[in-house]
C-alpha atoms as a PDB file:
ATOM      1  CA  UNK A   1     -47.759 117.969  11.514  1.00  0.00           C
ATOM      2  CA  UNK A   2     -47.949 114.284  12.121  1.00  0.00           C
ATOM      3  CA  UNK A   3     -49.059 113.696   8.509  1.00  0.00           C
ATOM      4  CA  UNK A   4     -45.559 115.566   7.314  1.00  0.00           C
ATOM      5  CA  UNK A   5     -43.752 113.117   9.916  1.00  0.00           C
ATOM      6  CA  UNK A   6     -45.012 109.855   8.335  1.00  0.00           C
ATOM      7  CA  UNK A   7     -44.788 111.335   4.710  1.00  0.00           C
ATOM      8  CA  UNK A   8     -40.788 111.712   5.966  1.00  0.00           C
ATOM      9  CA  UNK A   9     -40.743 108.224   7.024  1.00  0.00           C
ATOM     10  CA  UNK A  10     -42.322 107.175   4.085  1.00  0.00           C
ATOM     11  CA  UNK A  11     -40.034 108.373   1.699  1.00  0.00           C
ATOM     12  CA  UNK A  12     -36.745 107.224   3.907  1.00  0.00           C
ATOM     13  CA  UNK A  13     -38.050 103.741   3.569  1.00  0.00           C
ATOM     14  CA  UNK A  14     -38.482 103.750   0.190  1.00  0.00           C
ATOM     15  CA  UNK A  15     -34.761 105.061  -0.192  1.00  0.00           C
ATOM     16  CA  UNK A  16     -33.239 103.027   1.199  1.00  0.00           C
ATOM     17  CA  UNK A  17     -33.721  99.834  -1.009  1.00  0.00           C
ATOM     18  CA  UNK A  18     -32.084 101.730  -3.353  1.00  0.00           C
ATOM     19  CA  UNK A  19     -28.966 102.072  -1.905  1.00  0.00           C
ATOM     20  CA  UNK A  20     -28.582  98.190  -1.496  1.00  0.00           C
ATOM     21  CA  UNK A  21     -29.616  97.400  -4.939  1.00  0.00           C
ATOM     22  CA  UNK A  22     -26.132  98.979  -6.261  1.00  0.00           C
ATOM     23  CA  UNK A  23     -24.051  96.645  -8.297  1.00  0.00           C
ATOM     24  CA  UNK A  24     -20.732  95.384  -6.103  1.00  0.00           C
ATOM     25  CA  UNK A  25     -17.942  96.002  -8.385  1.00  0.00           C
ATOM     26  CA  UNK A  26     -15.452  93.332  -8.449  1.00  0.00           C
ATOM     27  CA  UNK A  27     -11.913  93.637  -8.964  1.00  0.00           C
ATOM     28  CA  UNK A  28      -9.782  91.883 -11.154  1.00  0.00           C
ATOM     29  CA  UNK A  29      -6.420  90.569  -9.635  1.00  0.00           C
ATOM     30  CA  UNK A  30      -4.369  93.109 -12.513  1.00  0.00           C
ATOM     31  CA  UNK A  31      -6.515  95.985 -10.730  1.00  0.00           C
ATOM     32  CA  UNK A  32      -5.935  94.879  -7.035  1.00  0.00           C
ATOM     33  CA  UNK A  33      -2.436  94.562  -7.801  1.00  0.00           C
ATOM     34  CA  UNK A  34      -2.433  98.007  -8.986  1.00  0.00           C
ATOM     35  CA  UNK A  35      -4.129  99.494  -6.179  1.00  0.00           C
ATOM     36  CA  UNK A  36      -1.882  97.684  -3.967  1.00  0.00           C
ATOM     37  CA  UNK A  37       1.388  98.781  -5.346  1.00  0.00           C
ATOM     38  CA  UNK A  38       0.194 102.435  -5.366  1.00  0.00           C
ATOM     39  CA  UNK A  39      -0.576 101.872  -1.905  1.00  0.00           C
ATOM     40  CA  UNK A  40       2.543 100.738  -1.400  1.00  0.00           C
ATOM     41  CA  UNK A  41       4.406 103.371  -3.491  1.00  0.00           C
ATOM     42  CA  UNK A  42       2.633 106.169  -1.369  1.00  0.00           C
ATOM     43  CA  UNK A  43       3.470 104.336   2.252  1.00  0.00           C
ATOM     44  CA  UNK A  44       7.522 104.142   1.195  1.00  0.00           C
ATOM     45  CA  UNK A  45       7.527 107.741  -0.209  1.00  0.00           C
ATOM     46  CA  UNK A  46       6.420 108.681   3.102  1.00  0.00           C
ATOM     47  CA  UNK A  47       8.764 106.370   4.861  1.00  0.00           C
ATOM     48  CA  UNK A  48      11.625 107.725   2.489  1.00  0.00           C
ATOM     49  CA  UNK A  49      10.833 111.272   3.180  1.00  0.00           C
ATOM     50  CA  UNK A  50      11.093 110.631   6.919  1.00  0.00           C
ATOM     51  CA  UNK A  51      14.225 109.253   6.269  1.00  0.00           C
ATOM     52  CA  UNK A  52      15.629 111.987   4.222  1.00  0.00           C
ATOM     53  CA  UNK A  53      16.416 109.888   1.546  1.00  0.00           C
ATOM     54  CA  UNK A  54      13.373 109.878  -0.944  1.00  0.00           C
ATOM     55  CA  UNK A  55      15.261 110.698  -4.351  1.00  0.00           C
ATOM     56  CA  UNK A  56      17.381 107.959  -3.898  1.00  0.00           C
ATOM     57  CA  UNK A  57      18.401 105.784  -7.331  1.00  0.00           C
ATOM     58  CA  UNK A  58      20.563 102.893  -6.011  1.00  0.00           C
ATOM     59  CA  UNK A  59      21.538 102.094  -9.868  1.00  0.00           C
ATOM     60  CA  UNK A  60      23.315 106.125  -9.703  1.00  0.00           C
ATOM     61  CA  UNK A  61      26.982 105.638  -7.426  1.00  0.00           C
ATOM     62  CA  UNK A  62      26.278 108.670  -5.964  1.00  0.00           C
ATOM     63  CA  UNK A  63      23.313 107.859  -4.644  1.00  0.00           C
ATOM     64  CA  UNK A  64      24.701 104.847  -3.602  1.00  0.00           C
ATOM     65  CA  UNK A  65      27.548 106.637  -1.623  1.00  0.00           C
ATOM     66  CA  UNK A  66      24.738 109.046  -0.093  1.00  0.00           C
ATOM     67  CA  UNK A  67      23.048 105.715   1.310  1.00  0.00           C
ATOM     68  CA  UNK A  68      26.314 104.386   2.789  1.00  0.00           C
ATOM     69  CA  UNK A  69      26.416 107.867   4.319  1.00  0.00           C
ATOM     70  CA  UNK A  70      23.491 107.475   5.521  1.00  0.00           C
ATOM     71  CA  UNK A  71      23.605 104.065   7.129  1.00  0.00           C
ATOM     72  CA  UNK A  72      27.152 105.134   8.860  1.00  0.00           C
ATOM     73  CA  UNK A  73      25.513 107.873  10.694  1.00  0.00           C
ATOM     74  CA  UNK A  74      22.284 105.392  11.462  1.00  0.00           C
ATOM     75  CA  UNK A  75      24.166 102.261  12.606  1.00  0.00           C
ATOM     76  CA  UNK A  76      26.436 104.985  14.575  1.00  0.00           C
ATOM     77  CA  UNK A  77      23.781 106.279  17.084  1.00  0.00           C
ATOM     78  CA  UNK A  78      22.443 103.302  20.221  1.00  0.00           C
ATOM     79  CA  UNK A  79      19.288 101.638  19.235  1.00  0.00           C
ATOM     80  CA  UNK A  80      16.458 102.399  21.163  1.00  0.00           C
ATOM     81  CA  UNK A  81      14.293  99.305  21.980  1.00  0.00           C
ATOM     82  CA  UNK A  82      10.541 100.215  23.641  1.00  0.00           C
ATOM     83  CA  UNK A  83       9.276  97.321  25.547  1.00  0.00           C
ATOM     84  CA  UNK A  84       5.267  98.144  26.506  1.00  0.00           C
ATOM     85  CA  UNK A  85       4.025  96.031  29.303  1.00  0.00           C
END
């Protein structure tokens, strides 16, 4: 039994050089600009859908009319301001 235990050991030590001998990858500034704009694409899609107003093209008038809509009911209702202390 205690010959099984340090066989374990054994072989947990020798794995685990292994794992820090991986390459790092490192990113180019055309690939961390990607990442961060699909980051960023994700976080406003969310935002938008919260909002109500994901499929919005401001370049379409419509759309652009649905936005004023929009605004004129936000700007209508108080502001709520939380202060934490």
């Amino acid at each position: 039994m205690e010959e099984n235990q340090v066989e374990q050991t054994a072989e947990t030590q020798e794995e685990a050089p292994q794992a820090q001998e991986q390459p790092s990858h490192t990113f180019t500034q055309d690939e961390v600009n990607s990442i961060v704009e699909r980051r960023l694409a994700k976080e406003r899609g969310s935002m938008y859908k919260k909002l109500g107003v994901e499929d919005l093209d401001m370049n379409n008038p419509t759309d652009r009319k649905k936005y004023s809509e929009y605004r004129k009911i936000r700007n209508s209702k108080p502001s709520t301001i939380v202060v934490n202390n």
